[in-house]
PDB file of N, CA and C in Angstrom:
ATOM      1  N   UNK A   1     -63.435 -37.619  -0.015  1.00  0.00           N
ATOM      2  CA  UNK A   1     -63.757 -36.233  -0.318  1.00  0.00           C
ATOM      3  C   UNK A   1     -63.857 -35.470   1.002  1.00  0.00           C
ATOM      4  N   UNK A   2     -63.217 -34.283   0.911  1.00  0.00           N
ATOM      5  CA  UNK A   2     -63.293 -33.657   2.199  1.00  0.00           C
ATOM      6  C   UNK A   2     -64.571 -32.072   2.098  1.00  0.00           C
ATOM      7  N   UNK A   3     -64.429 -31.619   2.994  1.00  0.00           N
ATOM      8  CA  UNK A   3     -66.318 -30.829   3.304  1.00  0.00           C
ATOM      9  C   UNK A   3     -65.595 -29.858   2.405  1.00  0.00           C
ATOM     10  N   UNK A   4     -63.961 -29.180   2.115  1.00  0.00           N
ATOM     11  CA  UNK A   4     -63.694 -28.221   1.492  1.00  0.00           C
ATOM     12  C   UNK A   4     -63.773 -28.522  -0.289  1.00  0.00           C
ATOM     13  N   UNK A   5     -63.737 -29.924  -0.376  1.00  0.00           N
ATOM     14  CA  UNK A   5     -63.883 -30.655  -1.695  1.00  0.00           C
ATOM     15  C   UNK A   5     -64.881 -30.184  -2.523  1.00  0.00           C
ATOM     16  N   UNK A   6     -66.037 -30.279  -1.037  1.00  0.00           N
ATOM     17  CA  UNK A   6     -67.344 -30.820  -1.377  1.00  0.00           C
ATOM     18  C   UNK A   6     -67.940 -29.422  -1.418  1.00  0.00           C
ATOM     19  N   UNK A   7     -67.027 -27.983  -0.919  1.00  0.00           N
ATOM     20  CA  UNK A   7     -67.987 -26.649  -0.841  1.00  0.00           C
ATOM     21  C   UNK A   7     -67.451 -26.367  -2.525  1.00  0.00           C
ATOM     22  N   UNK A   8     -65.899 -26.328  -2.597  1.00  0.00           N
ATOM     23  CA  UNK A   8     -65.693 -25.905  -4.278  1.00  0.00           C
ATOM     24  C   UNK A   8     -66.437 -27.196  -5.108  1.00  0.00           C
ATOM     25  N   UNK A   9     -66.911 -28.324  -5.334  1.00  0.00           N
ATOM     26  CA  UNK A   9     -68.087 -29.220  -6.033  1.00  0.00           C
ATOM     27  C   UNK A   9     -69.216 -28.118  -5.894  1.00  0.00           C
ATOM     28  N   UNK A  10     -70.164 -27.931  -4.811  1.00  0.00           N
ATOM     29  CA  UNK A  10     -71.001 -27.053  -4.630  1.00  0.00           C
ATOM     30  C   UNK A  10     -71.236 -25.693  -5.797  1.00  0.00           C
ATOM     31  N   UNK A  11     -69.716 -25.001  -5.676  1.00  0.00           N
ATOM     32  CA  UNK A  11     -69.798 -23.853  -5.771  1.00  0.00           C
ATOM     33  C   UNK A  11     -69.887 -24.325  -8.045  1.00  0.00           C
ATOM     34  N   UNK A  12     -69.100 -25.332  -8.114  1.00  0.00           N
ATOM     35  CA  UNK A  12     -68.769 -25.552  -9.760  1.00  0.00           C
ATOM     36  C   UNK A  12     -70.376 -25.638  -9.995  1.00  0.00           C
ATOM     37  N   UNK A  13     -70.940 -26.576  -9.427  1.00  0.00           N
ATOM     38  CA  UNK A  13     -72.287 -26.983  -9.896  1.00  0.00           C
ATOM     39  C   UNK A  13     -73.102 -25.466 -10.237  1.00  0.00           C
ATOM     40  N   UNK A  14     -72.959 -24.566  -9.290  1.00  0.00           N
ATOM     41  CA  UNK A  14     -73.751 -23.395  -8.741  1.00  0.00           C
ATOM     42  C   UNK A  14     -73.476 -22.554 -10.143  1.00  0.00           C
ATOM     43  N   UNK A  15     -72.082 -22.717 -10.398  1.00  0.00           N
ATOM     44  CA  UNK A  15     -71.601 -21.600 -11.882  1.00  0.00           C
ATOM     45  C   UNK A  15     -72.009 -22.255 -12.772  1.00  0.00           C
ATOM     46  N   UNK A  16     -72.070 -23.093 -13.288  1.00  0.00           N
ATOM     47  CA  UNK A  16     -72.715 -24.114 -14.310  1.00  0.00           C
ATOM     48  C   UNK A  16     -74.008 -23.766 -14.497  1.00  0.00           C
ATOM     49  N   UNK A  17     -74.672 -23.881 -13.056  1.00  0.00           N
ATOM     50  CA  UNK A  17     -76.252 -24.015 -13.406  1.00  0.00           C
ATOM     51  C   UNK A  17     -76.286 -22.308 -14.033  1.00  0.00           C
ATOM     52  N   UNK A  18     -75.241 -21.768 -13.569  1.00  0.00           N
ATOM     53  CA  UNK A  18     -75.883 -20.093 -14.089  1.00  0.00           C
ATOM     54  C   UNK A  18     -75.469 -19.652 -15.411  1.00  0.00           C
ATOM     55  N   UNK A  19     -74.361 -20.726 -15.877  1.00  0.00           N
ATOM     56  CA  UNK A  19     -73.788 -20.712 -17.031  1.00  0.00           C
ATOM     57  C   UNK A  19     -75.127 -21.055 -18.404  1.00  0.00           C
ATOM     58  N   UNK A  20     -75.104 -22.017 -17.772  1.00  0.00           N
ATOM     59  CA  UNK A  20     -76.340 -22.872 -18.977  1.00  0.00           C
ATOM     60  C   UNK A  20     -77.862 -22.078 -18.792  1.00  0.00           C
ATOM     61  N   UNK A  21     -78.276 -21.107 -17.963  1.00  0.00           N
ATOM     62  CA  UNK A  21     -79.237 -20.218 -17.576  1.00  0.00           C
ATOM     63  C   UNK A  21     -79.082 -19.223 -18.476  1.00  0.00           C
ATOM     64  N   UNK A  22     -78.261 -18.717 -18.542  1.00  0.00           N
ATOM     65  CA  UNK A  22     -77.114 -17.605 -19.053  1.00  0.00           C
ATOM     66  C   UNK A  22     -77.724 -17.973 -20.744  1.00  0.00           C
ATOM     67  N   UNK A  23     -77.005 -19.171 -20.948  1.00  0.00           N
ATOM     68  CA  UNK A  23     -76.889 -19.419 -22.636  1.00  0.00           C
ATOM     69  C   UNK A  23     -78.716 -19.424 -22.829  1.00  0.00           C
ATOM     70  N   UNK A  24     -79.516 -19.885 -21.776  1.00  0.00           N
ATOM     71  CA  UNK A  24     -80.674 -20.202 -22.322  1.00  0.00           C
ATOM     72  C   UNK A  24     -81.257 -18.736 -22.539  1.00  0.00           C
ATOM     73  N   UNK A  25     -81.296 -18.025 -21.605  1.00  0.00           N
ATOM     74  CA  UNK A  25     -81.414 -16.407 -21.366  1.00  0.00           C
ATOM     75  C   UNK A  25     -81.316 -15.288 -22.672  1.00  0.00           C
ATOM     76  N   UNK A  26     -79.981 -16.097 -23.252  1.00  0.00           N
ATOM     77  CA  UNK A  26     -79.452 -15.272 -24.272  1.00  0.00           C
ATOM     78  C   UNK A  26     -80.237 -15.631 -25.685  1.00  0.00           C
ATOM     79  N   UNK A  27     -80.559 -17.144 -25.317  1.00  0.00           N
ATOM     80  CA  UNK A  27     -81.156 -17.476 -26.747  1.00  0.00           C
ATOM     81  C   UNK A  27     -82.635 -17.436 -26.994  1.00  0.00           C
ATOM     82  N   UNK A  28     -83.337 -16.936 -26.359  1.00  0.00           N
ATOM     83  CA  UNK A  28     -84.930 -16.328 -26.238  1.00  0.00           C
ATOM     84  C   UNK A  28     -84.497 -15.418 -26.966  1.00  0.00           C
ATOM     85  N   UNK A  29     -83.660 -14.478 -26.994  1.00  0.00           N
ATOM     86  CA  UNK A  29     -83.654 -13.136 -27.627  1.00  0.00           C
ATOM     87  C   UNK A  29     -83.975 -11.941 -26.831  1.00  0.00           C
ATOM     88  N   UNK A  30     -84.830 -11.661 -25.554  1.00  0.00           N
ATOM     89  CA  UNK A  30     -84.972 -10.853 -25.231  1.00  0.00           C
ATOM     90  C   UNK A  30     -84.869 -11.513 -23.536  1.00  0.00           C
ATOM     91  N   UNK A  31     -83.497 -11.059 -22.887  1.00  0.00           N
ATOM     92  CA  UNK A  31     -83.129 -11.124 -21.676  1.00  0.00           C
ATOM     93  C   UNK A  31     -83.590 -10.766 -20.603  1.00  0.00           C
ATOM     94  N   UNK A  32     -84.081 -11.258 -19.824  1.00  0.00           N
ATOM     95  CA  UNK A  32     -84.868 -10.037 -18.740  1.00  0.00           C
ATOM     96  C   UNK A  32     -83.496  -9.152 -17.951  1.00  0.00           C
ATOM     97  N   UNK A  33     -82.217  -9.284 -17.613  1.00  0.00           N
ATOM     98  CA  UNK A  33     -81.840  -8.393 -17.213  1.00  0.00           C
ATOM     99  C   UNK A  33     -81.270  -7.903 -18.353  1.00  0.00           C
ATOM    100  N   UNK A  34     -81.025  -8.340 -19.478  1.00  0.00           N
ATOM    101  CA  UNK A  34     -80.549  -7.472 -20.429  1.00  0.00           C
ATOM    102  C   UNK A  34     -79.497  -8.281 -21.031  1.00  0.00           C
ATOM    103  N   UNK A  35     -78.809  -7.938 -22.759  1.00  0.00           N
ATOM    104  CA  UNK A  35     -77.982  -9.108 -22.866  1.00  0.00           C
ATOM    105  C   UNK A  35     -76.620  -8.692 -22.394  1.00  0.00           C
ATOM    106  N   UNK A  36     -76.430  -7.163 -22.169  1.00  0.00           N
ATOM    107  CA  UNK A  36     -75.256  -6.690 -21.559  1.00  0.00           C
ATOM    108  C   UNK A  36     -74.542  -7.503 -20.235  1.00  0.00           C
ATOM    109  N   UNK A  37     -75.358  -7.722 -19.197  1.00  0.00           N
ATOM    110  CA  UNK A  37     -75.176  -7.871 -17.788  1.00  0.00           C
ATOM    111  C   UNK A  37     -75.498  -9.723 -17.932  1.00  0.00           C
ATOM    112  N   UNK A  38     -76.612 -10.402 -18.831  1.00  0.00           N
ATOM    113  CA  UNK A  38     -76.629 -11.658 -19.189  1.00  0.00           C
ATOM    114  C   UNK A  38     -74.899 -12.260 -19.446  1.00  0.00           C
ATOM    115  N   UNK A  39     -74.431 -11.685 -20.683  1.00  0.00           N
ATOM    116  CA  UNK A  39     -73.325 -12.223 -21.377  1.00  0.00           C
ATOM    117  C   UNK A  39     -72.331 -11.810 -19.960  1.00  0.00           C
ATOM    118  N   UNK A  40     -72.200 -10.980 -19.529  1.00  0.00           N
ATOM    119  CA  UNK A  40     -70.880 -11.013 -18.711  1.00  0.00           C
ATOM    120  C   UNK A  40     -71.145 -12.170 -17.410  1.00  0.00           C
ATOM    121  N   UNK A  41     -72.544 -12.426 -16.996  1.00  0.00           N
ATOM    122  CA  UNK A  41     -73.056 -13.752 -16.050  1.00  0.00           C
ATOM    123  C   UNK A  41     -72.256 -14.951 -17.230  1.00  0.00           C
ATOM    124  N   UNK A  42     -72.488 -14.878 -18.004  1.00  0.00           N
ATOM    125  CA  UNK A  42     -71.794 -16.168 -18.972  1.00  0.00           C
ATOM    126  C   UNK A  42     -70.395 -15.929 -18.598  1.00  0.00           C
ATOM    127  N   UNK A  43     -70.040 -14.973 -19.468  1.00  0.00           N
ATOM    128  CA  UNK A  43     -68.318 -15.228 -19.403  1.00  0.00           C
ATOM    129  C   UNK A  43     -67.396 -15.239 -18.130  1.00  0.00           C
ATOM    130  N   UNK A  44     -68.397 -14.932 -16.670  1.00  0.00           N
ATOM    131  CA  UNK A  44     -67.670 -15.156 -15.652  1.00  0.00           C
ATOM    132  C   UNK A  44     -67.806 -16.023 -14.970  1.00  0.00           C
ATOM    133  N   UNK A  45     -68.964 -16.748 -15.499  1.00  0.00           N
ATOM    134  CA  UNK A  45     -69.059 -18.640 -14.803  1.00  0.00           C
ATOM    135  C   UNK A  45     -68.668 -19.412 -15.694  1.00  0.00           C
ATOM    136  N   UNK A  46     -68.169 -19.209 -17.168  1.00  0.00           N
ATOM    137  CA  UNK A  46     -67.594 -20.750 -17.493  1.00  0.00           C
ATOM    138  C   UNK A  46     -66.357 -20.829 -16.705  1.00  0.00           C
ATOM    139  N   UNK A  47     -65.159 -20.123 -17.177  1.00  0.00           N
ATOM    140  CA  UNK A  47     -63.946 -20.188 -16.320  1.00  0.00           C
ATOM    141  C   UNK A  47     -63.972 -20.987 -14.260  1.00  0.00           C
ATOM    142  N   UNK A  48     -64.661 -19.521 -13.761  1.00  0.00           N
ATOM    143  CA  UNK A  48     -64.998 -19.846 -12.749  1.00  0.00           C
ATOM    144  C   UNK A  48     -65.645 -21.465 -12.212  1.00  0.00           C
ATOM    145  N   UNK A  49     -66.376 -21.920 -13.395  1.00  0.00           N
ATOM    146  CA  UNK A  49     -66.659 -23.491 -13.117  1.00  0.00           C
ATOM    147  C   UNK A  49     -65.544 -24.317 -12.949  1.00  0.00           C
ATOM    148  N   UNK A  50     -64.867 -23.851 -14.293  1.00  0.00           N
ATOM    149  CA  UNK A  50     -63.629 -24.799 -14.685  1.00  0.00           C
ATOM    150  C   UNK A  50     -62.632 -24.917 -13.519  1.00  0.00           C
ATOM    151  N   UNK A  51     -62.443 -23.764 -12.850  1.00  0.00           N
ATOM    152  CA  UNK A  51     -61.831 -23.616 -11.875  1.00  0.00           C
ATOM    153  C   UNK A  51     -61.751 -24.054 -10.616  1.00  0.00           C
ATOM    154  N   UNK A  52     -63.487 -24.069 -10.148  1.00  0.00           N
ATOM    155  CA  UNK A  52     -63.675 -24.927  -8.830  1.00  0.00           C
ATOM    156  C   UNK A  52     -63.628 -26.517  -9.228  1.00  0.00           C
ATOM    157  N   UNK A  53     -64.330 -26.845 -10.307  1.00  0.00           N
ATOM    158  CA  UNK A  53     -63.927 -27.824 -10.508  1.00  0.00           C
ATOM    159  C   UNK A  53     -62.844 -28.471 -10.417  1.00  0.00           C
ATOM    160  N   UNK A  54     -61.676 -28.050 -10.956  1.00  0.00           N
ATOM    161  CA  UNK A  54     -60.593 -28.365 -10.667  1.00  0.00           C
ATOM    162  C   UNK A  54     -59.966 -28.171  -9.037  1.00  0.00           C
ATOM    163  N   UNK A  55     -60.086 -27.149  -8.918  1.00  0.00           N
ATOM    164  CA  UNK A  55     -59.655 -27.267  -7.439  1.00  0.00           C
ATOM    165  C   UNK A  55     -60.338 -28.240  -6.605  1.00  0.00           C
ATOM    166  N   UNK A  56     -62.246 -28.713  -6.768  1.00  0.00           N
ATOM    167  CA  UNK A  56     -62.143 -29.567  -5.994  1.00  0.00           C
ATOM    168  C   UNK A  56     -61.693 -31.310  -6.380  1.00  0.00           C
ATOM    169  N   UNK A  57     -61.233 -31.495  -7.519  1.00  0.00           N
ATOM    170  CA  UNK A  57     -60.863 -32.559  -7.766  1.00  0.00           C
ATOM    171  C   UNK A  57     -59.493 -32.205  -7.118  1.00  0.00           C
ATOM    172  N   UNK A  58     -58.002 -31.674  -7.105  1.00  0.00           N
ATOM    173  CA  UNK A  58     -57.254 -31.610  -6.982  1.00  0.00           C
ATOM    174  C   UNK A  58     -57.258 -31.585  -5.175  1.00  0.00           C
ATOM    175  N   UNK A  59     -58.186 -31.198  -4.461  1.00  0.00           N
ATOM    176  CA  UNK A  59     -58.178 -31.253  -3.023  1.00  0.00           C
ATOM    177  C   UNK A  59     -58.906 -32.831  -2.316  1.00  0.00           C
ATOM    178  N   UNK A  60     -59.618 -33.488  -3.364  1.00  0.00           N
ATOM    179  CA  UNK A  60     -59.716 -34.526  -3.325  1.00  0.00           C
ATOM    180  C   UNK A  60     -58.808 -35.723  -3.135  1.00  0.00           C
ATOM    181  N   UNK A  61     -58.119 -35.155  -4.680  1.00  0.00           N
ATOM    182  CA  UNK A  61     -56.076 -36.114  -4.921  1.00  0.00           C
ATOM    183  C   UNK A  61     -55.642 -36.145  -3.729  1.00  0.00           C
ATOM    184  N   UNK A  62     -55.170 -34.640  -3.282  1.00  0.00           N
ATOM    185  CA  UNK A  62     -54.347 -34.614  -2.477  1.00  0.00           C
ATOM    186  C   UNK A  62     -54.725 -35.321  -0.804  1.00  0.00           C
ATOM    187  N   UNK A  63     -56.326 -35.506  -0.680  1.00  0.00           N
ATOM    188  CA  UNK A  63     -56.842 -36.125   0.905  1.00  0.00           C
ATOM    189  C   UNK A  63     -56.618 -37.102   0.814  1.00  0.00           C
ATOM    190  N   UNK A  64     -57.020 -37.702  -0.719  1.00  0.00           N
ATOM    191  CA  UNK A  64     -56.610 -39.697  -0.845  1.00  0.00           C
ATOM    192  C   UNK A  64     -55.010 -39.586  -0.708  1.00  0.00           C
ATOM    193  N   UNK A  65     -54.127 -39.088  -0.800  1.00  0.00           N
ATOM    194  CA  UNK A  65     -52.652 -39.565  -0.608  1.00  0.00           C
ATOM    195  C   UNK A  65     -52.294 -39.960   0.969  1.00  0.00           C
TER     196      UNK A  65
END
């Protein structure tokens, strides 16, 4: 694993944790920043997870070759 592997790992974990914050946030019912600005924190860290994730597995592949 290389340190650039290991900053997009970092960064997936980081959207995740705000993802699943997000869903918990939403399901109290009453959001402290609101469910407007809550739900769009959701819908722009699942992707975004999926994404570093992948990139840092794929920068991983490519250091082991």
């Amino acid at each position: 694993m290389t340190p650039k592997s290991g900053v997009f790992l970092l960064g997936s974990c980081i959207t995740a944790i705000a993802a699943v914050g997000s869903v918990f946030e939403l399901s109290s019912g009453s959001p402290e920043l609101g469910s407007q600005i809550t739900s769009s924190i959701l819908m722009a860290t699942i992707p975004l997870t999926v994404l570093l994730f992948w990139a840092a597995v794929r920068d991983t592949k490519s250091s082991m070759k």
